[in-house]
Protein backbone atom coordinates (compact mmCIF):
# COMPACT_ATOMS: atom_id res chain seq x y z
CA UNK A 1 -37.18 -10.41 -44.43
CA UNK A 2 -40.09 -9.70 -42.26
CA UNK A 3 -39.60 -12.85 -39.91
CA UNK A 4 -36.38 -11.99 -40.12
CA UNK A 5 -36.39 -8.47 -38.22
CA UNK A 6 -39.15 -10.16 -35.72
CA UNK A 7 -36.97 -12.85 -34.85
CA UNK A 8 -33.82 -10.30 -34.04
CA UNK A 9 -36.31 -8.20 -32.63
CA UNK A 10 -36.89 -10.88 -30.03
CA UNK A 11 -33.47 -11.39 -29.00
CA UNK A 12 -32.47 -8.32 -28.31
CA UNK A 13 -35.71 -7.65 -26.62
CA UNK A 14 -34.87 -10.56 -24.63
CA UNK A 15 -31.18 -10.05 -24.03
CA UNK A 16 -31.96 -6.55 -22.32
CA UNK A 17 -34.92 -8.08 -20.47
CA UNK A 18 -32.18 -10.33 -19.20
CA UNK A 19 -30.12 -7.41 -18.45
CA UNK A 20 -33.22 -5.43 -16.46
CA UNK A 21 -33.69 -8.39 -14.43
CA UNK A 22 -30.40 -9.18 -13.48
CA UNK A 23 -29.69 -5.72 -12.51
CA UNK A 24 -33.20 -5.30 -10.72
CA UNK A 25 -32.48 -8.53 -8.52
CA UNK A 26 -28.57 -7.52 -7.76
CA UNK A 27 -30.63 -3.96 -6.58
CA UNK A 28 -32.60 -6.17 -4.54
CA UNK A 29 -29.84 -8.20 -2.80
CA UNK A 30 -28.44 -4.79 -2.21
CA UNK A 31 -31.07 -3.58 0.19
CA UNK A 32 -30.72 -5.97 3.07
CA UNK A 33 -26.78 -5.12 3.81
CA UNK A 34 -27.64 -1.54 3.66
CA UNK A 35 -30.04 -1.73 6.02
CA UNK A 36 -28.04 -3.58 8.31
CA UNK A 37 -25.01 -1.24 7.59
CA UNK A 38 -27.44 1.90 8.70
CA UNK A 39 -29.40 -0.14 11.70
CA UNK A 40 -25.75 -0.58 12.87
CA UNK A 41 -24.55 2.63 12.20
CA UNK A 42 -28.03 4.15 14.11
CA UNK A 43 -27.23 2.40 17.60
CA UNK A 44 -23.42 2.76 17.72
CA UNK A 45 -24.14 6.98 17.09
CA UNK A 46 -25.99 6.64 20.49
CA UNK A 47 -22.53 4.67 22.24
CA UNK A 48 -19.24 6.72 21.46
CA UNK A 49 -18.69 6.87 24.74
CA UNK A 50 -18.55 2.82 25.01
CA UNK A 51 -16.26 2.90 21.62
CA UNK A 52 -13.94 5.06 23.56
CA UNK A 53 -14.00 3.04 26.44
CA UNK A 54 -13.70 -0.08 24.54
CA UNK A 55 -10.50 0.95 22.70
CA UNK A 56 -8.82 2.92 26.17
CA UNK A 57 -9.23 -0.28 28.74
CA UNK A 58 -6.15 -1.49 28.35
CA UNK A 59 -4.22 1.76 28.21
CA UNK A 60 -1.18 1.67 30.72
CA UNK A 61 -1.13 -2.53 31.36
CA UNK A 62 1.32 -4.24 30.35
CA UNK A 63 0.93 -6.52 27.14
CA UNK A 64 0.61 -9.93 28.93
CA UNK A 65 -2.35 -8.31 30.74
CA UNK A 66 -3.85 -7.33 27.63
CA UNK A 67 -6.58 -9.96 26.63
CA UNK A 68 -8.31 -10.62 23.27
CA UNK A 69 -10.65 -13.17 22.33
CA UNK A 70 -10.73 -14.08 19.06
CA UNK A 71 -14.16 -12.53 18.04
CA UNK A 72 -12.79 -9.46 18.98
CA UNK A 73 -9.15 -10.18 17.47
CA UNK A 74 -11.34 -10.77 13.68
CA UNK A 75 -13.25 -7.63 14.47
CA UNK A 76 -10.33 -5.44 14.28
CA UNK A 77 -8.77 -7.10 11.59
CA UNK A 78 -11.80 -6.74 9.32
CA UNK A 79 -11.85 -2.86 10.47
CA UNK A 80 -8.52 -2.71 9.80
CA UNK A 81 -8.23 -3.77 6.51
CA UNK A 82 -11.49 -2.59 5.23
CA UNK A 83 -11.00 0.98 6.25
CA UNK A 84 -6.57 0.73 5.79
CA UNK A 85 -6.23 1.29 9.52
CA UNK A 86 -2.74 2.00 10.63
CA UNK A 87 -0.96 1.12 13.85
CA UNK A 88 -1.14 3.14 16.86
CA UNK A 89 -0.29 3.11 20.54
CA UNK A 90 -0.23 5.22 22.98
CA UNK A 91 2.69 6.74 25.31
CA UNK A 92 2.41 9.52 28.00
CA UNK A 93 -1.06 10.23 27.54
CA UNK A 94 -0.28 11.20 23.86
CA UNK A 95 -1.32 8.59 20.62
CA UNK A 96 1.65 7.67 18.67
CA UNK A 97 1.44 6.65 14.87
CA UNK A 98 4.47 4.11 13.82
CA UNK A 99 3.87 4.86 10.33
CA UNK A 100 3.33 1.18 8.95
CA UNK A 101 0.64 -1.51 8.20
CA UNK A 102 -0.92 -3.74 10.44
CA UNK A 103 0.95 -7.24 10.39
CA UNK A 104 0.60 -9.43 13.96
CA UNK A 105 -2.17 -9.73 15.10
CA UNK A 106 -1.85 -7.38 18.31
CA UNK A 107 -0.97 -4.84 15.84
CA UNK A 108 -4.58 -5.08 14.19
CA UNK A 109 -6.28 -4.66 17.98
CA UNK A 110 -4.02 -1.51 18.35
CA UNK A 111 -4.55 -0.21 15.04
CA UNK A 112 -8.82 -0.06 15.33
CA UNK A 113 -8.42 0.95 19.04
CA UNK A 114 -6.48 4.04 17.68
CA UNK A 115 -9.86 4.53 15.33
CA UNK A 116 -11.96 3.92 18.25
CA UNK A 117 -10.23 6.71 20.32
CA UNK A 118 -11.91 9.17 17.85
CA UNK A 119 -15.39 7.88 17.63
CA UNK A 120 -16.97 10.86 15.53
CA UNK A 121 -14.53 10.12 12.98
CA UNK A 122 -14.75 6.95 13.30
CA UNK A 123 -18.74 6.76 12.63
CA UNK A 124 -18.27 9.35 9.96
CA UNK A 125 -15.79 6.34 8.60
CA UNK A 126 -18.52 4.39 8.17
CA UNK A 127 -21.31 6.76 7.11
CA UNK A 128 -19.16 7.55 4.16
CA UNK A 129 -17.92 4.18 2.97
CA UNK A 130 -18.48 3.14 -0.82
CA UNK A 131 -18.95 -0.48 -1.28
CA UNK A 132 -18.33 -0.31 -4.60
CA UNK A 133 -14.77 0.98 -4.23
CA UNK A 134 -13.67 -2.26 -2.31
CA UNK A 135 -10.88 -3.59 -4.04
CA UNK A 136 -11.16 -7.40 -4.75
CA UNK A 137 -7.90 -7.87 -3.11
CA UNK A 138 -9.67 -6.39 -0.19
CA UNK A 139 -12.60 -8.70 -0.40
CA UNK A 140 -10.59 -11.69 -0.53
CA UNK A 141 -8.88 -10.95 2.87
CA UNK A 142 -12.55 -9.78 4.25
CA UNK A 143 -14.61 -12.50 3.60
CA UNK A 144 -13.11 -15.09 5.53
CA UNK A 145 -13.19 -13.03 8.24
CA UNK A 146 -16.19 -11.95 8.57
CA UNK A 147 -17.97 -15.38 7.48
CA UNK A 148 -16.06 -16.96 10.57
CA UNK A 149 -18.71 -18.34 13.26
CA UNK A 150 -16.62 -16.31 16.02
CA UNK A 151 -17.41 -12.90 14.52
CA UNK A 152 -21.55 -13.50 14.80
CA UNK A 153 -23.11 -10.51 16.63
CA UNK A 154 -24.27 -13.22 19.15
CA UNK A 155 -20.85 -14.54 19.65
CA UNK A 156 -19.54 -11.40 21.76
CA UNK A 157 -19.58 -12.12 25.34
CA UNK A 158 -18.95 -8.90 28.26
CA UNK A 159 -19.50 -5.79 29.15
CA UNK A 160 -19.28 -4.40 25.47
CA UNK A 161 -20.95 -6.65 23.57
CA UNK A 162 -23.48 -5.03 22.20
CA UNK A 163 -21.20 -2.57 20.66
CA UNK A 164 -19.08 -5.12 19.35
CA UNK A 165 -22.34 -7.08 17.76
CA UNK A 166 -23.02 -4.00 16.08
CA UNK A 167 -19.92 -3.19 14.90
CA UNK A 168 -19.66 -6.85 13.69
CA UNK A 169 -23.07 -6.63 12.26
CA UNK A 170 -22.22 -3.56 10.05
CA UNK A 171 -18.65 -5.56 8.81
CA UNK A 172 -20.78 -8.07 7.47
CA UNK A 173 -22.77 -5.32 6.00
CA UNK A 174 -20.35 -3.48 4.08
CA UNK A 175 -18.61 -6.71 2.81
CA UNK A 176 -21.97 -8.08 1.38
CA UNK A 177 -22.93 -5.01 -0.68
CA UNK A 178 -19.27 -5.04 -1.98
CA UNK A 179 -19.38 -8.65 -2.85
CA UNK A 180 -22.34 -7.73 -5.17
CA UNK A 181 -20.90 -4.66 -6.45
CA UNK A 182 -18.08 -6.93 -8.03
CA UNK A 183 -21.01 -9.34 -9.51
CA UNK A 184 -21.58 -6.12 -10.97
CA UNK A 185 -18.97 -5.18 -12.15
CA UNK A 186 -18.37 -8.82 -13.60
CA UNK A 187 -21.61 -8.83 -15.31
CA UNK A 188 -20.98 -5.59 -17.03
CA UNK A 189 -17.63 -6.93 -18.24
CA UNK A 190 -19.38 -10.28 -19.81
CA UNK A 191 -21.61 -8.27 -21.44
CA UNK A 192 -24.77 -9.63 -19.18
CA UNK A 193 -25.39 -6.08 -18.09
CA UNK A 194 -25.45 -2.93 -19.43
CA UNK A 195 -22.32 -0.97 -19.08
CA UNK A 196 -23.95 2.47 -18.80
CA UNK A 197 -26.80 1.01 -15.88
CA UNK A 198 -23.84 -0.75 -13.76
CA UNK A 199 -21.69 2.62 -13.85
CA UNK A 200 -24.79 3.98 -12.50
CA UNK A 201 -24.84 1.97 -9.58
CA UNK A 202 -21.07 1.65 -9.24
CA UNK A 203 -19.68 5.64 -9.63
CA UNK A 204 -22.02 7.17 -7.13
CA UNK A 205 -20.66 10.00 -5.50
CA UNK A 206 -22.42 9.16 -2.01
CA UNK A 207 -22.42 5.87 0.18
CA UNK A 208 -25.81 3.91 0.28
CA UNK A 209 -25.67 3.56 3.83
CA UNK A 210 -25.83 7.34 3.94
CA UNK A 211 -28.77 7.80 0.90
CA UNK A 212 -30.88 5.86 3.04
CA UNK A 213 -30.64 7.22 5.88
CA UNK A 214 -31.17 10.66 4.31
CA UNK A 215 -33.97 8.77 2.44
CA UNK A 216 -35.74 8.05 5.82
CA UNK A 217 -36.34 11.70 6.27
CA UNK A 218 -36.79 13.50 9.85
CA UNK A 219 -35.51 11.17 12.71
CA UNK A 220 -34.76 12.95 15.01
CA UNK A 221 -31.70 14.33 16.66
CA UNK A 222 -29.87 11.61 16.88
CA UNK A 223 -30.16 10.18 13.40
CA UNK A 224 -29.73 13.84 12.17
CA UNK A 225 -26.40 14.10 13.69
CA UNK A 226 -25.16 11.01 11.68
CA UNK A 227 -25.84 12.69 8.39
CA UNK A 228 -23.78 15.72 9.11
C-alpha cells in the first residue's frame, strides 16, 4: 500500500515537473521575439516622420509609376493581415476608405500606407498587440511571409531601409511569440500543461512588448513617449 502511494507519488511529481519545464522553456523562447518586437518598436518611435514619408511618395503618380519590390510588397501584406488593415487611397488631398479587405496585391501596399499616414497610431498599433490573440488562420497566412528570404531586415535596399528592416524585424517578432502562444495553447489542450498556468500566460490584459518596456524602467523621453 505504501509502495503503492510512493510510486503514484512519483508520477505525478513527475508529470507536473514535466509541465514546469515545458512551460519554463516556452517562457524562455518567448523572450527573444519580444525583445526584438520592443528594439524595433524603440527606433521606429524616433522615425515617424520617415513612416510618413514612406507611405506619401507616391501620392499623385500615376499607378504605372508606382514601384514595389517585393520585400516591400510582403511587408505590407504581413502588416496588413496581422493588424486587419483595410484599403485606402487617397483623392484631393483627403484619405478615402473603400470599405473592403485587402485582395491584389497593390491593394495590400495601399492599405499599410494608409496606416503609415498616421504613424502615432500606427506605433501605438504595435505597442498594444497581443500575440496570443493571433488567430491560427492568421498565422498560417503570416508565416510564409515573413519566413520568405526577401523580407530579411538586410534585404531592403534605398533610402528607407532602415525603417523597413525594422518594421520587418518586428513582423517576425510578433509572428514568433504567436507561434508559441499556440504551442501553448496546444499543450494545455493535450493535457502536457497546466490549464490554469497557460491561461496565465495567454489572457493577459497587456502586450509583452509593452510589459517590457515598462519593465526597463526610466529611458528617457523617447522611450517614455512609447508607453503612453
Amino acid at each position: 500500500m505504501g509502495n503503492t502511494i510512493v510510486n503514484t507519488q512519483k508520477i505525478v511529481c513527475g508529470h507536473t515537473d514535466r509541465g514546469h519545464l515545458r512551460q519554463s522553456l516556452l517562457c524562455d523562447r518567448l523572450s527573444q521575439p519580444t525583445a526584438e518586437m520592443v528594439e524595433s518598436l524603440m527606433a521606429l518611435q524616433g522615425q515617424t516622420v520617415r513612416l510618413q514619408q514612406w507611405a506619401e511618395q507616391h501620392v499623385g503618380s500615376e499607378p504605372s509609376e508606382r514601384k514595389t519590390s517585393r520585400s516591400e510588397l510582403l511587408l505590407a501584406m504581413a502588416y496588413s493581415i496581422l493588424f486587419g488593415y483595410r484599403c485606402q487611397f487617397v483623392e484631393a488631398g483627403s484619405v478615402m476608405d473603400r470599405g473592403s479587405d485587402p485582395i491584389q496585391p497593390g491593394d495590400f501596399v495601399l492599405a499599410f500606407q494608409g496606416a503609415l499616414r498616421k504613424p502615432q497610431e500606427f506605433l501605438q498599433d504595435l505597442l498594444a498587440l497581443r500575440a496570443q490573440v493571433v488567430s491560427r488562420e492568421k498565422l498560417a497566412r503570416l508565416q510564409p511571409l515573413v519566413q520568405d528570404s526577401e523580407i530579411d531586415p538586410i534585404s531592403f535596399t534605398g533610402p528607407f531601409r532602415d525603417i523597413l528592416g525594422q518594421l520587418s524585424t518586428f513582423a517576425r517578432g510578433a509572428v514568433g511569440c504567436a507561434q508559441i502562444y499556440n504551442e501553448i495553447r496546444d499543450c494545455a489542450e493535450a493535457g502536457q500543461m497546466d490549464r490554469q498556468q497557460a491561461a496565465q500566460l495567454l489572457d493577459g490584459i497587456e502586450s509583452d512588448q509593452k510589459r517590457m518596456i515598462a519593465a526597463m524602467g526610466d529611458m528617457g523621453p523617447c522611450h517614455d513617449s512609447v508607453v503612453e
